[in-house]
Protein backbone atom coordinates (compact mmCIF):
# COMPACT_ATOMS: atom_id res chain seq x y z
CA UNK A 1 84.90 90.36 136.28
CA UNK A 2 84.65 88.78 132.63
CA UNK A 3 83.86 91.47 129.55
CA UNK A 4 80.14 90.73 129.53
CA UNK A 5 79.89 91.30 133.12
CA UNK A 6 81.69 94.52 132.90
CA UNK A 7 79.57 95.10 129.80
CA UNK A 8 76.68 94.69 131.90
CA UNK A 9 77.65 97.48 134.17
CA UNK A 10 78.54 99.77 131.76
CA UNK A 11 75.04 99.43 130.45
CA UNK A 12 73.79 99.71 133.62
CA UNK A 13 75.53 103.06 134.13
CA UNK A 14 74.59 104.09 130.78
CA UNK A 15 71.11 103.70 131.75
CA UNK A 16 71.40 105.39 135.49
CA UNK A 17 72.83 108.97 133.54
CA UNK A 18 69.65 108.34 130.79
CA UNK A 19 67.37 108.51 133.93
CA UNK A 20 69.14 111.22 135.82
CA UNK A 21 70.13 113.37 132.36
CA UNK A 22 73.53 113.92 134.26
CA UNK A 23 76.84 113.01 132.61
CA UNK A 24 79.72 113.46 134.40
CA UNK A 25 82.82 111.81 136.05
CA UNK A 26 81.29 112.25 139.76
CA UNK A 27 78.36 110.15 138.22
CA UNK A 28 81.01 107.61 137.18
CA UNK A 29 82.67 107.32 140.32
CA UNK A 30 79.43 107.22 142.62
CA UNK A 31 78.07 104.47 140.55
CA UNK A 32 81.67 102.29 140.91
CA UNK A 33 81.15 103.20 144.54
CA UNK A 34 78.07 102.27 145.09
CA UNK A 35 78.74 98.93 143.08
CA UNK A 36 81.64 98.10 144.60
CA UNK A 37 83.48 97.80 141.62
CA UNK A 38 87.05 97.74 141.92
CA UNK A 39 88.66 96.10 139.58
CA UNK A 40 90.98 97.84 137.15
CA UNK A 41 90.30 96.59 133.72
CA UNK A 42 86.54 97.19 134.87
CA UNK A 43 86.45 100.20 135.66
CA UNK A 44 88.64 101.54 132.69
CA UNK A 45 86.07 99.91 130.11
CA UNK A 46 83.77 101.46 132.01
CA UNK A 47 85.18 104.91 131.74
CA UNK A 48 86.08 104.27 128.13
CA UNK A 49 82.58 103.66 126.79
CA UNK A 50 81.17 106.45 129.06
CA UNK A 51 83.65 108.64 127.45
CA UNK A 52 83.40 107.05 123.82
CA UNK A 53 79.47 107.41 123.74
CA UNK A 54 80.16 110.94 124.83
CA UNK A 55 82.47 112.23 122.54
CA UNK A 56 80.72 110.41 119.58
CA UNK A 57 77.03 111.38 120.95
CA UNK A 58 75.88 113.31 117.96
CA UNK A 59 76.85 110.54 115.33
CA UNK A 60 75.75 107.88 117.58
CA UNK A 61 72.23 109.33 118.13
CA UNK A 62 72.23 109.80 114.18
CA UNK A 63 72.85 106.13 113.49
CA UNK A 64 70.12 105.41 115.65
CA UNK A 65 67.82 108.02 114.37
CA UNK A 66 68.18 107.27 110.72
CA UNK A 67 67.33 103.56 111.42
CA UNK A 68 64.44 104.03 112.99
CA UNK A 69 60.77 104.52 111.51
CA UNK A 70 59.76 107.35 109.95
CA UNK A 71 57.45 108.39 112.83
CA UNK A 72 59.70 107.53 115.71
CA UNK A 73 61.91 109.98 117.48
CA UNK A 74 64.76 109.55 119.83
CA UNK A 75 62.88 110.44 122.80
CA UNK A 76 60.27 107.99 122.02
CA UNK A 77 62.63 105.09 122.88
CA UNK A 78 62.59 103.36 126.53
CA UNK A 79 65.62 104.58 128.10
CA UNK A 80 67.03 100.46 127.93
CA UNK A 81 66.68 100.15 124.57
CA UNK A 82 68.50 103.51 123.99
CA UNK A 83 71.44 102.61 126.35
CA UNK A 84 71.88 98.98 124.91
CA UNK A 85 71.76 100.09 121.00
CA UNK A 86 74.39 103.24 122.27
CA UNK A 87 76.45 100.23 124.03
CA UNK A 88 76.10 98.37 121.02
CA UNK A 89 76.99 101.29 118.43
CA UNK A 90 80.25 102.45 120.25
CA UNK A 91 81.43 99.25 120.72
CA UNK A 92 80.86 97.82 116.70
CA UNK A 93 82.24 101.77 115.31
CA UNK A 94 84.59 102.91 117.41
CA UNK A 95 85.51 99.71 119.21
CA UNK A 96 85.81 97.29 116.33
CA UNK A 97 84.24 94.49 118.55
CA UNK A 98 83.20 92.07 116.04
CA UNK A 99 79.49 93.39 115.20
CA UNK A 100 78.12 89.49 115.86
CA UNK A 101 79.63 89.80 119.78
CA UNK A 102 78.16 92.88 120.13
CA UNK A 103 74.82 92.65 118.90
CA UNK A 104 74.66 89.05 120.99
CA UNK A 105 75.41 90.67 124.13
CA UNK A 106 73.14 93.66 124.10
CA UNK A 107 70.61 91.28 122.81
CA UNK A 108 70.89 89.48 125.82
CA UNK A 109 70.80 92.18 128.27
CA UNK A 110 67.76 93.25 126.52
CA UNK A 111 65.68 90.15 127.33
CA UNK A 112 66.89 90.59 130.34
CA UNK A 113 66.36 94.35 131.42
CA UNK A 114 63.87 95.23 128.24
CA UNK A 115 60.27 95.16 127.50
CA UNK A 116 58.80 91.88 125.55
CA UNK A 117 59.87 93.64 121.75
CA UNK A 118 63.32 94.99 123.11
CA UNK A 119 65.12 92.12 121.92
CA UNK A 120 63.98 91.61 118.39
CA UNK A 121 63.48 95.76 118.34
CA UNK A 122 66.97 96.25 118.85
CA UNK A 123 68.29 93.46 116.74
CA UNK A 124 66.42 95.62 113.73
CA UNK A 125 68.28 98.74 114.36
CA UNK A 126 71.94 97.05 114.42
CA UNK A 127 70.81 94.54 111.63
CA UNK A 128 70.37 98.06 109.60
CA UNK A 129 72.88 99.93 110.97
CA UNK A 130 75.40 96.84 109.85
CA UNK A 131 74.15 96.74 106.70
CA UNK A 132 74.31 100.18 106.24
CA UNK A 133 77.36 100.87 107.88
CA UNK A 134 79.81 98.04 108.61
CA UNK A 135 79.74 95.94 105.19
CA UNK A 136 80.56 98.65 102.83
């Protein structure tokens, strides 16, 4: 499985723990289960952004907060677009994936698992939060 496959399932599990509002490791492993997902460097990406969105869950949620409209609120936010931008985040702070690769690949999983404005919405929030953040 290539990185923007395993990407994809990380994103994916993201999402299923949004929905369900549980985050734990039994989550982790039913969802590789259930997947079928047994390769090695998959799985430990997995595990690592699952644990990396965790640990950094306040600041993350901040950088998304503080980018968005006055009006809006985290809970406002389709549960996609807030897994993909936390995929996204983790991956261009803590990660130091190159914040074009990043932003291209949730991008893509947007148009493909978002609503019509996902996309471009999404794109907004990282444009800012690069701006703001990663060319300082």
């Amino acid at each position: 499985m290539n990185r923007t496959q395993a990407r994809e399932e990380a994103f994916k599990l993201l999402y299923s723990m949004e929905i369900q509002k549980e985050n734990d490791e039994e989550q982790i492993e039913l969802y590789l289960e259930n997947n079928e997902i047994t390769d090695t460097k998959t799985i430990e990406y997995i595990k690592d952004v699952w644990a990396g969105i965790e640990a950094n869950k306040e600041e993350i949620n901040q950088k998304i907060s503080g980018n968005l409209k006055v009006e809006w609120k985290l809970e406002r936010l389709s549960k996609v677009d807030l897994s993909l931008l936390k995929l996204a985040i983790y991956e261009m702070l803590y990660k130091k994936i190159p914040f074009k690769v990043a932003i291209n690949e949730v991008i893509e999983l947007a148009k493909k698992y978002g609503e019509d404005n996902s996309a471009s919405f999404i794109n907004g929030i990282l444009a800012s939060i690069v701006k703001n953040d990663l060319q300082n």
